[in-house]
C-alpha atoms as a PDB file:
ATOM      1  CA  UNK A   1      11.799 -49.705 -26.707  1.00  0.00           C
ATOM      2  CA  UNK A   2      10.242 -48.909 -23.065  1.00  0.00           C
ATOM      3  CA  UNK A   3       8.251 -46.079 -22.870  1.00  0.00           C
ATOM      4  CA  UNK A   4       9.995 -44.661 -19.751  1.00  0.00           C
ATOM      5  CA  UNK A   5      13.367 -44.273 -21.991  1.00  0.00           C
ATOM      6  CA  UNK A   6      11.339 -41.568 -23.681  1.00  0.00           C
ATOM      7  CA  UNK A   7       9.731 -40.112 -20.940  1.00  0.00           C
ATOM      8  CA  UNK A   8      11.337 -36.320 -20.197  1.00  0.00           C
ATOM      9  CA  UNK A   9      13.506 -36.463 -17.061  1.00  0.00           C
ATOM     10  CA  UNK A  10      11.501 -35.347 -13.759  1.00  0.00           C
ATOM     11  CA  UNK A  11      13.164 -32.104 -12.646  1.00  0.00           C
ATOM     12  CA  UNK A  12      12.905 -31.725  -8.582  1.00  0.00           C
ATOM     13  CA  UNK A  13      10.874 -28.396  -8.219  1.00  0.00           C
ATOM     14  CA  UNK A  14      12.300 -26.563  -5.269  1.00  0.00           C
ATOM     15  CA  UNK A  15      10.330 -23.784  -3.303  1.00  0.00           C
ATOM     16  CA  UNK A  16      12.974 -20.171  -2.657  1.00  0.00           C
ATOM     17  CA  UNK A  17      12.383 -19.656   1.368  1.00  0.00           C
ATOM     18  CA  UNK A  18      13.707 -15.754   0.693  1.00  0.00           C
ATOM     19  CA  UNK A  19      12.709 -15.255  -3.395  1.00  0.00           C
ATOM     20  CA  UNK A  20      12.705 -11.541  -2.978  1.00  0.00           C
ATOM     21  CA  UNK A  21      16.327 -10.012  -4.785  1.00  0.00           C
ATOM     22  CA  UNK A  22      18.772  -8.723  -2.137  1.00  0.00           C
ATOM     23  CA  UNK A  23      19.965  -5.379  -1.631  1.00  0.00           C
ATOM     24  CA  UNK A  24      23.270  -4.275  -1.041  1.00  0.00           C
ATOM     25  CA  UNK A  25      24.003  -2.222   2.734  1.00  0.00           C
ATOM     26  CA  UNK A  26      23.585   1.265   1.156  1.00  0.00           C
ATOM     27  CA  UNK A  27      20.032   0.632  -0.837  1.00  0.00           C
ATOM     28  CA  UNK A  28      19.255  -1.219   2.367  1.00  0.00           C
ATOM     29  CA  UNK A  29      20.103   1.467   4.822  1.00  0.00           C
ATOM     30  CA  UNK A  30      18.731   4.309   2.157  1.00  0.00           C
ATOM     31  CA  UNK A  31      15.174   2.479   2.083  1.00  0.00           C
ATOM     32  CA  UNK A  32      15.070   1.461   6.030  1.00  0.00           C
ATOM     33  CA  UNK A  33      15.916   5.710   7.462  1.00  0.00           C
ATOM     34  CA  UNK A  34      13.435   6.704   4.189  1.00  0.00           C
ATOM     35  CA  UNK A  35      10.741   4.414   5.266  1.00  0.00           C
ATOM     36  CA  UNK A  36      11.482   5.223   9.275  1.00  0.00           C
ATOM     37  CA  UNK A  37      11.689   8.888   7.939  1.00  0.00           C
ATOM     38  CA  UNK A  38       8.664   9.217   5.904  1.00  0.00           C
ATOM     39  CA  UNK A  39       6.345   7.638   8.225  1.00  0.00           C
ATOM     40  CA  UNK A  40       7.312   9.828  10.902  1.00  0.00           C
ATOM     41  CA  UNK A  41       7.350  12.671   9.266  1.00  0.00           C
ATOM     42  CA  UNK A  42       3.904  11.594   7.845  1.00  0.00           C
ATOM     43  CA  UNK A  43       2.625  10.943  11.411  1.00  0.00           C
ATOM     44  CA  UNK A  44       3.876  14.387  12.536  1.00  0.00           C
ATOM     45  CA  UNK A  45       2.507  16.842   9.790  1.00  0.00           C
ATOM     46  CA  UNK A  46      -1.291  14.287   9.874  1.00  0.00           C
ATOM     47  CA  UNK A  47      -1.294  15.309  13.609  1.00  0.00           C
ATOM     48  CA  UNK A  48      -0.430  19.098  12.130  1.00  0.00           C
ATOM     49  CA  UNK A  49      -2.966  19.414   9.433  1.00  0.00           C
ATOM     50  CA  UNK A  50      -5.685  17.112  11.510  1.00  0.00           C
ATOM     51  CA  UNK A  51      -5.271  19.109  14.796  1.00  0.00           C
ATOM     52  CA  UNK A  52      -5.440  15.869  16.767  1.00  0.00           C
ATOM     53  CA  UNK A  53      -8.230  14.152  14.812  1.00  0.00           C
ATOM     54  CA  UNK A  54      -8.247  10.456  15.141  1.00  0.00           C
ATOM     55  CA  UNK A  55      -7.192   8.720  13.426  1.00  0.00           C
ATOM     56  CA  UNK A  56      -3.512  10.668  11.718  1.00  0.00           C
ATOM     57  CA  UNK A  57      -2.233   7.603  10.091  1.00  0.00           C
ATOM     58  CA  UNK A  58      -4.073   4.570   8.770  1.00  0.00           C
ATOM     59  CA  UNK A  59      -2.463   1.414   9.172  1.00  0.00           C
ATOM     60  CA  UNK A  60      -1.908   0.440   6.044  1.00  0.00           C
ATOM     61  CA  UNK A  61       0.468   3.000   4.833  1.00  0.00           C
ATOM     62  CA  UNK A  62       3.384   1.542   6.954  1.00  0.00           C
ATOM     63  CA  UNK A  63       2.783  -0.885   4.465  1.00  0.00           C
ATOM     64  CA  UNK A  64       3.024   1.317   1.641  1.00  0.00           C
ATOM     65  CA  UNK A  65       6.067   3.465   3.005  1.00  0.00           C
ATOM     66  CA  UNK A  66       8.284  -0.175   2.755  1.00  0.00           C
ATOM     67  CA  UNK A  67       7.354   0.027  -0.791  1.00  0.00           C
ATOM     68  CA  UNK A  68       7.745   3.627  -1.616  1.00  0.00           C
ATOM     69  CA  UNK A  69      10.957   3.456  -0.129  1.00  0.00           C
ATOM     70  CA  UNK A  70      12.394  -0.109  -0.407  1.00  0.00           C
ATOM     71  CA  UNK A  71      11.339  -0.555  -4.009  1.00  0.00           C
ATOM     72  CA  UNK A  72      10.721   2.943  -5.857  1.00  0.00           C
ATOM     73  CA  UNK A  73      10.841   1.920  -9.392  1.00  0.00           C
ATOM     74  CA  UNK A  74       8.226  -0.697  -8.785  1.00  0.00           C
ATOM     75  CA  UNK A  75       4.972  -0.299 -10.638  1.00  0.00           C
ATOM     76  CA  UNK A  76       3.125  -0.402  -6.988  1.00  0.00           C
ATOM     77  CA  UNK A  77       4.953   2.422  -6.219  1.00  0.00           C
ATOM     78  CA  UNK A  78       4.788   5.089  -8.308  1.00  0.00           C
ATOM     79  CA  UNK A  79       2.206   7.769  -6.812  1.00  0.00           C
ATOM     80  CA  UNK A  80      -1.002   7.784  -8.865  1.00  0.00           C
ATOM     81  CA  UNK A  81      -1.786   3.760  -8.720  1.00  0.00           C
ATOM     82  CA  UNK A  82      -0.669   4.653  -4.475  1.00  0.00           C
ATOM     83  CA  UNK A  83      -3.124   7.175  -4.195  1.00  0.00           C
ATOM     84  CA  UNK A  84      -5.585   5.947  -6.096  1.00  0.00           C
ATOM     85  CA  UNK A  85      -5.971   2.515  -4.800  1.00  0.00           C
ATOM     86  CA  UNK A  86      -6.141   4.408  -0.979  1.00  0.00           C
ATOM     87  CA  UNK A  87      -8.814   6.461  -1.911  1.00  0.00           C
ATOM     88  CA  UNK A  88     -10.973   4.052  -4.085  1.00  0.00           C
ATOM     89  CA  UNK A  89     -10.295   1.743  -1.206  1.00  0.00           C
ATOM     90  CA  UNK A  90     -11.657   4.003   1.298  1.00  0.00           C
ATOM     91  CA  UNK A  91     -14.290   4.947  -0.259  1.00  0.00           C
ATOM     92  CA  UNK A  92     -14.967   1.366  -0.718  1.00  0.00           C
ATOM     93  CA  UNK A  93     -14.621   0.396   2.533  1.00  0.00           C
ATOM     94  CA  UNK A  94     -17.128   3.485   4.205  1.00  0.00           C
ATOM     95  CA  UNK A  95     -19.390   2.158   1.118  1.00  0.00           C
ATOM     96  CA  UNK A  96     -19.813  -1.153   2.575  1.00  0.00           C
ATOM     97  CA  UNK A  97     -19.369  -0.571   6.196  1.00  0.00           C
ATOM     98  CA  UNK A  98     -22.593   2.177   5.619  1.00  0.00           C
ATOM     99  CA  UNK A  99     -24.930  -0.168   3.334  1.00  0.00           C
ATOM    100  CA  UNK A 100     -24.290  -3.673   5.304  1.00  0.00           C
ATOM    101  CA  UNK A 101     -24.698  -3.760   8.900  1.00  0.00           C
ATOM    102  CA  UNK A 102     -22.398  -7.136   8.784  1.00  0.00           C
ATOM    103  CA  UNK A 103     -18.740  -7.045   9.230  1.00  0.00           C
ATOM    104  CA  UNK A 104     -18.107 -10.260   7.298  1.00  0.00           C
ATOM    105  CA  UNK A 105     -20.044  -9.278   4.621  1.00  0.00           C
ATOM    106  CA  UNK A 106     -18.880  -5.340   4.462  1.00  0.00           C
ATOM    107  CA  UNK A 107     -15.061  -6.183   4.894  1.00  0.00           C
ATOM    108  CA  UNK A 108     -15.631  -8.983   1.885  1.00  0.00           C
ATOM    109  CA  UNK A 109     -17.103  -6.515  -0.382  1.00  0.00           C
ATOM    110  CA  UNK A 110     -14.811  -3.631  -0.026  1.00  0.00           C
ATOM    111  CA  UNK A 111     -11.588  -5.646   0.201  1.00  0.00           C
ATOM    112  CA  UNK A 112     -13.157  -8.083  -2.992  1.00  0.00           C
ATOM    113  CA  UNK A 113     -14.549  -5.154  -4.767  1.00  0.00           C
ATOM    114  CA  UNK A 114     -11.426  -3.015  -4.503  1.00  0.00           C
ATOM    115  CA  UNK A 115      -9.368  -5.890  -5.290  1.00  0.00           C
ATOM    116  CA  UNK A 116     -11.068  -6.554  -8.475  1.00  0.00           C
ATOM    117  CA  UNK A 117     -10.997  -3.161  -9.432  1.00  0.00           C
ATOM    118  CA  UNK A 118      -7.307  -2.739  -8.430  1.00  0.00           C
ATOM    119  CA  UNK A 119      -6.188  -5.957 -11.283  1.00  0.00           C
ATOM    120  CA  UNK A 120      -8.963  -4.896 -13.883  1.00  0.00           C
ATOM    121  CA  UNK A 121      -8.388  -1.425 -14.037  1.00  0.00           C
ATOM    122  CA  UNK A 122      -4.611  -1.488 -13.591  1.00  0.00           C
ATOM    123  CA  UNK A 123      -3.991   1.343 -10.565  1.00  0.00           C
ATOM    124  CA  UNK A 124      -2.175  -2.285  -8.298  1.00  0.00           C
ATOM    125  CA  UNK A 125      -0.935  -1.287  -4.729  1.00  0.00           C
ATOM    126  CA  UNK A 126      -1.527  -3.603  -2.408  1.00  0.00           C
ATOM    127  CA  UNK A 127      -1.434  -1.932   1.028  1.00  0.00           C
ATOM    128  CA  UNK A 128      -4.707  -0.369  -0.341  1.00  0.00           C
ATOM    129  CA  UNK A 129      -7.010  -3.309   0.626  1.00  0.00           C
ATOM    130  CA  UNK A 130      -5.784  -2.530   4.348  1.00  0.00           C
ATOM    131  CA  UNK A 131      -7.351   0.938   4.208  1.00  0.00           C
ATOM    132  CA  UNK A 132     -10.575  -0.293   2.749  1.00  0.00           C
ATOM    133  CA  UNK A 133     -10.261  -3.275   5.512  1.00  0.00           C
ATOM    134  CA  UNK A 134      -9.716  -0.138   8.097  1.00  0.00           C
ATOM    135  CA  UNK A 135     -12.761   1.731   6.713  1.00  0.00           C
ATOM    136  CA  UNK A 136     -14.911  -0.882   7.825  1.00  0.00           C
ATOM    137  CA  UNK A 137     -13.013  -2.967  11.214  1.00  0.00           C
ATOM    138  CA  UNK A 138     -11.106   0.727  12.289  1.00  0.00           C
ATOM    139  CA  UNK A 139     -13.575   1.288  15.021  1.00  0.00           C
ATOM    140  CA  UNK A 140     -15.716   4.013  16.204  1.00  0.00           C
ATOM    141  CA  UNK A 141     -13.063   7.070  15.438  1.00  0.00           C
ATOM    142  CA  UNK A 142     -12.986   5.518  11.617  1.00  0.00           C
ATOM    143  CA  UNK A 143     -16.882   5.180  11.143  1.00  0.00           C
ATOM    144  CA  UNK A 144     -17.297   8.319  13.154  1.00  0.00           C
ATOM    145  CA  UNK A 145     -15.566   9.986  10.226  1.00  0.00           C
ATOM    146  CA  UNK A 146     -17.731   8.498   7.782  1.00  0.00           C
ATOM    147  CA  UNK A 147     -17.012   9.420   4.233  1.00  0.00           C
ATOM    148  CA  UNK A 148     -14.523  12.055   5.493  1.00  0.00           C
ATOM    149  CA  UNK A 149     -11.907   9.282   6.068  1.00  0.00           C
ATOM    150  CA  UNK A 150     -11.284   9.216   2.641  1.00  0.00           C
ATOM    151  CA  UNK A 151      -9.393  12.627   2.618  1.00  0.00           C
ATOM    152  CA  UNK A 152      -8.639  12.895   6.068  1.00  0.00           C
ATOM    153  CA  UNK A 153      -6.385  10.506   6.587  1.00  0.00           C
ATOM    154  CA  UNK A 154      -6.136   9.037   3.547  1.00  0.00           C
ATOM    155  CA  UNK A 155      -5.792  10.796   1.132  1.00  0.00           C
ATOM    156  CA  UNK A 156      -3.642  13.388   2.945  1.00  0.00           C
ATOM    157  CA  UNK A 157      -1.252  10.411   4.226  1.00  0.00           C
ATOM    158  CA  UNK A 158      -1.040   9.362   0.670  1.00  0.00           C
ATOM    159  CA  UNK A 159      -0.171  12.202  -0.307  1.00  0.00           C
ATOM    160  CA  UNK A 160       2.502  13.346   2.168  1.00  0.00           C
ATOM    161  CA  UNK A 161       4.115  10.074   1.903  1.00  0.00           C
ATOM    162  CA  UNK A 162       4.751  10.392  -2.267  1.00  0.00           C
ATOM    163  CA  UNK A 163       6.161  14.036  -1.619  1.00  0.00           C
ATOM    164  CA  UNK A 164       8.218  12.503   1.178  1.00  0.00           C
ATOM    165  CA  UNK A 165       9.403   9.849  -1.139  1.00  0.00           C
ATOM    166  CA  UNK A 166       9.655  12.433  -4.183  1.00  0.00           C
ATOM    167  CA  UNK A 167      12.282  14.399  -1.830  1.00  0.00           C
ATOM    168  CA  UNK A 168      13.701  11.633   0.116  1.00  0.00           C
ATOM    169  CA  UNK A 169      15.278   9.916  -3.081  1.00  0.00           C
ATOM    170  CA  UNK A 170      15.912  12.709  -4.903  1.00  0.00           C
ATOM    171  CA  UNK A 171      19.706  12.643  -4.122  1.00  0.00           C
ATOM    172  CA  UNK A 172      20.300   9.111  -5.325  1.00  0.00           C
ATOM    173  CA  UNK A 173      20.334   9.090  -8.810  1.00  0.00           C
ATOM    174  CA  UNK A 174      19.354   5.324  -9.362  1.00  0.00           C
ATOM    175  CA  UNK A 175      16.819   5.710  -7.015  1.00  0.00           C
ATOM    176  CA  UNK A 176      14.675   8.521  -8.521  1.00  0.00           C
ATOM    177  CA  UNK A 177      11.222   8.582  -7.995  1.00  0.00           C
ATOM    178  CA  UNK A 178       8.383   8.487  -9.574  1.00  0.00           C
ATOM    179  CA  UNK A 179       9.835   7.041 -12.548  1.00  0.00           C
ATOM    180  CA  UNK A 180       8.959   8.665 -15.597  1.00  0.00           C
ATOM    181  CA  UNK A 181       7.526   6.139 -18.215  1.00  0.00           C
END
């Protein structure tokens, strides 16, 4: 008997250009005015409670707005592992940016070490390594700030944006958020 008779069949291995699930119109249109919502409304009360201080909104939680509001049973969504991960990641971030005067090196640390922390200690939300990133690359408002960025913006955007997403999907049943466990 030949030996490629036995052999398994190959089995052509295809890569999904769009693997992400698709929502229907009203999820879709629920996340997109949440997230739109939310970020705004985030932007407005920062400028509110920061009386112009620069800067109200760090990058990175446009990032995590898509996700409180796009995907609100997700494990990366639910609001301790979001606020966590922004704080421990700016703190992180100032860390580095303070005890290595070189960018490569700071943004590698804070981004690796938050990383690693993130996967080992189980508090995932991936937006996060932008606001360590930020800590360190955000310019001279960011490391004017110092260790202060880590409550304001941070942690005040974090927090305005899980109340915003605690309220904004409160009237959808299947959407309700946080989920309890």
């Amino acid at each position: 008997m030949n030996q490629n008779t036995l052999a398994a069949p190959k089995r052509k291995t295809r890569i999904k250009l769009l693997p992400s699930p698709r929502s229907n119109n009203k999820d879709a249109s629920i996340g997109a005015i949440g997230t739109a919502l939310g970020i705004a409304i985030t932007w407005l009360l920062s400028d509110a409670f920061l009386g112009g201080t620069a800067p109200l909104l760090v990058v990175s939680m446009g990032a995590s707005a898509v996700i409180l509001f796009t995907m609100p049973t997700a494990p990366a969504a639910q609001p301790v592992p979001m606020i966590i991960a922004h704080v421990v990641g700016a703190f992180l971030g100032v860390a580095s940016a303070q005890i290595f005067n070189n960018i490569p090196l700071a943004i590698a640390v804070a981004v690796g070490v938050h990383t690693g922390a993130m996967v080992r200690l189980g508090y995932m939300h991936p937006p996060s390594g932008g606001t360590a990133l930020t800590a360190v690359i955000g310019g001279q408002a960011v490391t004017d700030l110092g260790y202060k960025f880590i409550w304001r913006p941070v942690l005040l955007n974090a927090v305005l944006l899980v109340v915003l997403a605690v309220v904004i999907n409160a009237p959808f049943a299947w959407r309700r958020y946080p989920v309890k466990t």
